[in-house]
Protein backbone atom coordinates (compact mmCIF):
# COMPACT_ATOMS: atom_id res chain seq x y z
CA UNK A 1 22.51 3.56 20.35
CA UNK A 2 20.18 0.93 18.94
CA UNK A 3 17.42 4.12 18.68
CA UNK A 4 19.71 5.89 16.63
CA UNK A 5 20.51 3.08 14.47
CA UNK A 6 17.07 2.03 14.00
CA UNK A 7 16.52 5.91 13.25
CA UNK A 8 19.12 5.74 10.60
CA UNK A 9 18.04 2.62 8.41
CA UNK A 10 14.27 3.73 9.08
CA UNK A 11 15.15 7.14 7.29
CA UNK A 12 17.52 4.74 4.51
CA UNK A 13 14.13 2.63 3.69
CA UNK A 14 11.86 5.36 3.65
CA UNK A 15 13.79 7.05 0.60
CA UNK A 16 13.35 3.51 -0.86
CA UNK A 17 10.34 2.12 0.06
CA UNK A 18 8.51 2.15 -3.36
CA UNK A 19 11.08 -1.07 -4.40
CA UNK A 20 10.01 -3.10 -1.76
CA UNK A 21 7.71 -4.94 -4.75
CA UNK A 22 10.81 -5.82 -6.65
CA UNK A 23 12.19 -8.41 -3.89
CA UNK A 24 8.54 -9.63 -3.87
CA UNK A 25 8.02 -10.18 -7.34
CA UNK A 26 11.57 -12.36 -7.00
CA UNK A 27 10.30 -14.35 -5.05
CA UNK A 28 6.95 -15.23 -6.31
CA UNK A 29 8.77 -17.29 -8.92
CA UNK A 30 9.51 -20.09 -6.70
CA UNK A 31 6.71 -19.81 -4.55
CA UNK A 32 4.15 -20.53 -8.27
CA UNK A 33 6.58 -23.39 -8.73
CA UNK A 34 5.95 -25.08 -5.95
CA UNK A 35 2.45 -24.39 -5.89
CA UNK A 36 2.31 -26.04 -9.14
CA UNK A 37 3.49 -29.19 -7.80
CA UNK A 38 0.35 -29.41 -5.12
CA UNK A 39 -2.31 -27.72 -6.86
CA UNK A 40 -1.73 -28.26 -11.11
CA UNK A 41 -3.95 -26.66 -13.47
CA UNK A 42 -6.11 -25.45 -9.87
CA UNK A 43 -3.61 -23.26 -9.04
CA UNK A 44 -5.81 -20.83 -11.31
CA UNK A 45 -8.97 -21.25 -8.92
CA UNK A 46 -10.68 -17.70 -10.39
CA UNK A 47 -12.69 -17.55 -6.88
CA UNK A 48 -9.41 -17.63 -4.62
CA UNK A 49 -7.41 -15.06 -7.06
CA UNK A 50 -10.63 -12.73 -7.16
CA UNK A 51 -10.91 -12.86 -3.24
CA UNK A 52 -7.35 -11.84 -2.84
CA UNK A 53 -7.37 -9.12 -5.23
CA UNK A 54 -10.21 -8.09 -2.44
CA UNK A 55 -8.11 -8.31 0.00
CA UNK A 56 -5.50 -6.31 -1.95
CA UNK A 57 -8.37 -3.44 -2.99
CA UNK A 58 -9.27 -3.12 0.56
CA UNK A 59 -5.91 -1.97 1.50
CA UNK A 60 -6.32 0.74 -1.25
CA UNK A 61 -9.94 1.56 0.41
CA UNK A 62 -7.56 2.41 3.83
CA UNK A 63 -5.70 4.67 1.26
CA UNK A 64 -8.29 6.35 -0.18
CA UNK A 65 -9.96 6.80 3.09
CA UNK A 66 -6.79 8.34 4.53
CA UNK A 67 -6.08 10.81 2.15
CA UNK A 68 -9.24 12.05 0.90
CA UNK A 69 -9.49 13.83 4.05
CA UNK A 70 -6.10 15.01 4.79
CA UNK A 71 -4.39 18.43 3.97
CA UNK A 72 -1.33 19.42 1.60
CA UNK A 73 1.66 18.80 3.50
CA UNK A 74 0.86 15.59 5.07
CA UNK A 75 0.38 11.92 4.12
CA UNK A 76 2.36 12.77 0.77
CA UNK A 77 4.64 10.47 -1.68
CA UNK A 78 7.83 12.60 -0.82
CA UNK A 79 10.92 10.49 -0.34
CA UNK A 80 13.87 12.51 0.11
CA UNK A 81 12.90 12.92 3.72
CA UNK A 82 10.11 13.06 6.12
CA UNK A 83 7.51 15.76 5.76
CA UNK A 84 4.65 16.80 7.89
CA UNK A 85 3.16 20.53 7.85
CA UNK A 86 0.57 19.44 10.58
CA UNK A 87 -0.01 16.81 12.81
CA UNK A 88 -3.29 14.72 11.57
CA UNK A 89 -5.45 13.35 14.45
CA UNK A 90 -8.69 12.88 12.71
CA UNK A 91 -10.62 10.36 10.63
CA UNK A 92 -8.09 7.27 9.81
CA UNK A 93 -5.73 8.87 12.17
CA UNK A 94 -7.76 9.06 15.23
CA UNK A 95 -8.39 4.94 14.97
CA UNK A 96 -4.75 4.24 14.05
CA UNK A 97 -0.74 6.08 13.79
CA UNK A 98 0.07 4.55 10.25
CA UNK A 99 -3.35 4.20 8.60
CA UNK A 100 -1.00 4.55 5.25
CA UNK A 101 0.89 1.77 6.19
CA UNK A 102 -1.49 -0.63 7.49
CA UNK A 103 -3.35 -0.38 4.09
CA UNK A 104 -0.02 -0.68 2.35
CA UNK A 105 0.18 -4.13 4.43
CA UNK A 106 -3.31 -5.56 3.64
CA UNK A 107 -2.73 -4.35 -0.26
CA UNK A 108 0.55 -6.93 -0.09
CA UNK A 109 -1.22 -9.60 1.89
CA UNK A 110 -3.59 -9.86 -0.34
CA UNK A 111 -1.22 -10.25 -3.24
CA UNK A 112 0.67 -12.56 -1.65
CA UNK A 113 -2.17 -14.85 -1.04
CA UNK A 114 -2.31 -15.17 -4.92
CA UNK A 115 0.36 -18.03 -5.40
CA UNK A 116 -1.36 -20.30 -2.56
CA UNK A 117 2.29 -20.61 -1.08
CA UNK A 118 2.18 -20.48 2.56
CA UNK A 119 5.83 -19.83 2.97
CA UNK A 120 5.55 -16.99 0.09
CA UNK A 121 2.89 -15.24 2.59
CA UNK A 122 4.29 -15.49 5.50
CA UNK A 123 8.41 -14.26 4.36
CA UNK A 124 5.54 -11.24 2.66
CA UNK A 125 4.88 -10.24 6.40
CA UNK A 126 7.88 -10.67 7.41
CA UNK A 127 10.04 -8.67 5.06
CA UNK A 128 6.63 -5.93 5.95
CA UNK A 129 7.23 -6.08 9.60
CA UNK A 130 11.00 -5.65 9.83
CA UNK A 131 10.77 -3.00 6.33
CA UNK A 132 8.24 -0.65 8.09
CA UNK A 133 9.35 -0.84 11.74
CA UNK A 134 11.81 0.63 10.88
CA UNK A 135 10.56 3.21 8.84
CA UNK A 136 7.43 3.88 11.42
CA UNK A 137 10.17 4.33 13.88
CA UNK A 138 12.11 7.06 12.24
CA UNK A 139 8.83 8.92 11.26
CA UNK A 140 7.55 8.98 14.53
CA UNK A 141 11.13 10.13 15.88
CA UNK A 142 10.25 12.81 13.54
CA UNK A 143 6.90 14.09 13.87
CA UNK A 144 7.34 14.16 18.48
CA UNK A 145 10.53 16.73 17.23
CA UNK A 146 8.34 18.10 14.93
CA UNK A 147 5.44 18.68 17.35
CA UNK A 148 6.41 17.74 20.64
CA UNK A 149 3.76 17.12 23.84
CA UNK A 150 0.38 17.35 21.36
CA UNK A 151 1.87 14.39 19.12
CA UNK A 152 2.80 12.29 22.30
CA UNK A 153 -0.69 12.95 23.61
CA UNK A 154 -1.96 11.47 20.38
CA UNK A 155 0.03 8.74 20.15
CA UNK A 156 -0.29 7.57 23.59
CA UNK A 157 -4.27 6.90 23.17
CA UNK A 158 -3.95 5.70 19.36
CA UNK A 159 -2.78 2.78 18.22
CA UNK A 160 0.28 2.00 15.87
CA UNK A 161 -0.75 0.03 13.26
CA UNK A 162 -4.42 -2.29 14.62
CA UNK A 163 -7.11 0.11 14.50
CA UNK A 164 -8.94 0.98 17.65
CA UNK A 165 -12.81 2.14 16.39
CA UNK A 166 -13.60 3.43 19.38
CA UNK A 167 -11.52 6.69 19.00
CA UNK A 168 -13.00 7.87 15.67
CA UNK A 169 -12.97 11.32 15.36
CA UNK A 170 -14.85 13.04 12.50
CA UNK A 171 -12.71 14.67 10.30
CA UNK A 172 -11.48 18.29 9.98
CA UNK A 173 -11.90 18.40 6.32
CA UNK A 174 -13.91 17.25 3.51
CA UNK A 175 -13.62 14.01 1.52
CA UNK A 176 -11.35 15.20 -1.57
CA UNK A 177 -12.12 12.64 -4.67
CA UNK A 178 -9.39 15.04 -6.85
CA UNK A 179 -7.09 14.43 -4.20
CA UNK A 180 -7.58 10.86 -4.08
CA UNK A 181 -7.64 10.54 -7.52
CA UNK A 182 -4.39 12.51 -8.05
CA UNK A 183 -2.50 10.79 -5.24
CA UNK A 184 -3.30 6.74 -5.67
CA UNK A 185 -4.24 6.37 -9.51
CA UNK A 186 -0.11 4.80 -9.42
CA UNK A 187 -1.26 2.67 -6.23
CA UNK A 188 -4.73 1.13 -8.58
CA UNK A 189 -2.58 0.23 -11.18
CA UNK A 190 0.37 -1.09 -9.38
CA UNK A 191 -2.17 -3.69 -7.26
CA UNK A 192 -3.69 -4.32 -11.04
CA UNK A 193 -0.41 -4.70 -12.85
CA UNK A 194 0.74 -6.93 -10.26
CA UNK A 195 -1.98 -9.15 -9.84
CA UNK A 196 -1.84 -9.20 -13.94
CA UNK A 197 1.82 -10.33 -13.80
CA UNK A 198 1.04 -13.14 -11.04
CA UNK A 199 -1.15 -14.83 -12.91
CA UNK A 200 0.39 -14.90 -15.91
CA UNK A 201 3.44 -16.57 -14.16
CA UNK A 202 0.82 -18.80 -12.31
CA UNK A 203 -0.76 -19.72 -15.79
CA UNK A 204 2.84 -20.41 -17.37
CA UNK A 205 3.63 -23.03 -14.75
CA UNK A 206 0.18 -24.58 -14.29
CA UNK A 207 -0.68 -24.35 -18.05
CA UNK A 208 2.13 -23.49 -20.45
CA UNK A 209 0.30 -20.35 -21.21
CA UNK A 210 1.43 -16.68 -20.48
CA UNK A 211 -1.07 -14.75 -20.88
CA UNK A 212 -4.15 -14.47 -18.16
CA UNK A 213 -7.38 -14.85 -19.37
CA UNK A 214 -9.72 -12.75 -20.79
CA UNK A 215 -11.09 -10.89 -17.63
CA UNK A 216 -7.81 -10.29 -15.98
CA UNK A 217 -6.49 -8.81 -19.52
CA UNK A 218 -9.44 -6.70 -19.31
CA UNK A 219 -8.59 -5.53 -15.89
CA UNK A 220 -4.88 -4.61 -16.88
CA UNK A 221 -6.18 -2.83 -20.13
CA UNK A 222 -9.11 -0.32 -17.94
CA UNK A 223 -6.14 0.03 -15.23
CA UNK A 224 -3.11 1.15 -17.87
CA UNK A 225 -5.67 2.89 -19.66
CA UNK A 226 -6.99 5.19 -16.32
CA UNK A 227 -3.46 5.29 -15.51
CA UNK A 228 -2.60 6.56 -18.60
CA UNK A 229 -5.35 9.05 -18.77
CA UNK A 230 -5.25 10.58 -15.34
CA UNK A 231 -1.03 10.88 -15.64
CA UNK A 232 -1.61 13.01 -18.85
CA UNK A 233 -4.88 14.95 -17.18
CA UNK A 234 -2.74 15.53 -13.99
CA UNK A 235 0.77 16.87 -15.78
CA UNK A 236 -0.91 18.99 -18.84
CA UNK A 237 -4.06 20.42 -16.75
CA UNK A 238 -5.38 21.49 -13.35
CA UNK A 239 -8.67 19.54 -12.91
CA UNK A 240 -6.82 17.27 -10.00
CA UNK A 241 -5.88 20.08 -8.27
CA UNK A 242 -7.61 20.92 -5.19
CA UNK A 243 -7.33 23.84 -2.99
CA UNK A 244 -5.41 22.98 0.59
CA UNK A 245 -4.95 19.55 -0.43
């Protein structure tokens, strides 16, 4: 059945889902160039790229919100296969089903606004829609086996993926900063590396230059550097580790 199948390749993109960047990044190429040919040397307009590396930062805020409250077990990294040791229905999940995902889709929307390509933003939400349909379908096929009638209750009065502020619900836990910090230091850096590598292809078209200027190098040399730090802090030590999360 078309369930089943949409099941199946849900499950299939889930395990892969971290590479979804990499057809992106392809792409981005072409979408410079012909920005290039409209805009020149103002392709490199600092107040656009700043504003959509806002854009891209607030999607991380949805992140951080998310899992700063939630408990071990839940709302993890895990690809292999689904996991969920309790069903979350507070906080970012009483206002929406995949707060992960929707802040997954505003960090990408705001990188692809960086090339000024309209057809580069829109295939962006596009490949997003049809890539995490899918795997929002499988995980919710999951998590009603998993819990049955108090997950359909929940998901009947909360929204998939457009928040509904209405239903907040405080929640159950404390806000975890360790957790947060252990969990999306990879996510600040990727939106930071990223942005990094955009604009040095944007200035290499528009200027003949490669490398960004001085406040974006700055930005990619504090991000590799926390990244750096925390990675060694979080494999040789337990100061990130936090009870229950």
């Amino acid at each position: 059945m078309l369930a089943d199948e949409f099941i199946k390749t849900g499950n299939w993109l889930f395990r892969w889902r971290s590479y979804l960047p990499l057809a992106l990044l392809v792409l981005a190429v072409p979408a410079v160039a012909d920005s290039t040919r409209r805009y020149g040397e103002h392709l490199l307009n600092p107040a656009w790229s700043w504003l959509a590396l806002l854009v891209a930062f607030s999607g991380l805020a949805v992140r951080v919100l998310t899992v700063g409250y939630v408990p071990a077990g839940t709302s993890g990294r895990n690809t292999l296969r689904q996991v969920a040791a309790t069903l979350n229905a507070t906080g970012m999940y009483s206002l929406v089903r995949h707060p992960l995902y929707l802040g997954n889709f505003l960090m990408w929307f705001g990188l692809a606004l960086l090339p000024r390509c309209w057809w580069f933003t829109a295939i962006t939400v596009l490949i997003f829609w049809l890539y995490y349909e899918r795997i929002m379908f499988a995980e919710e096929g999951f998590l009603l086996e998993q819990f049955g009638e108090p997950y359909r209750q929940w998901a009947a009065r909360t929204p998939a993926f457009i928040p509904k502020f209405a239903n907040w619900v405080k929640p159950d836990l404390p806000f975890s900063f360790k957790s947060v910090i252990s969990r999306e230091y990879a996510t600040f850096f990727t939106i930071i590396a990223i942005f990094t590598g955009f604009q040095a292809i944007m200035g290499w078209f528009s200027r003949g230059v490669l490398l960004p200027d001085r406040s974006v190098t700055t930005l990619f040399v504090i991000g590799l550097s926390a990244y750096v730090m925390i990675r060694l802090i979080k494999k040789n030590t337990r100061l990130l580790r936090a009870e229950g999360r």
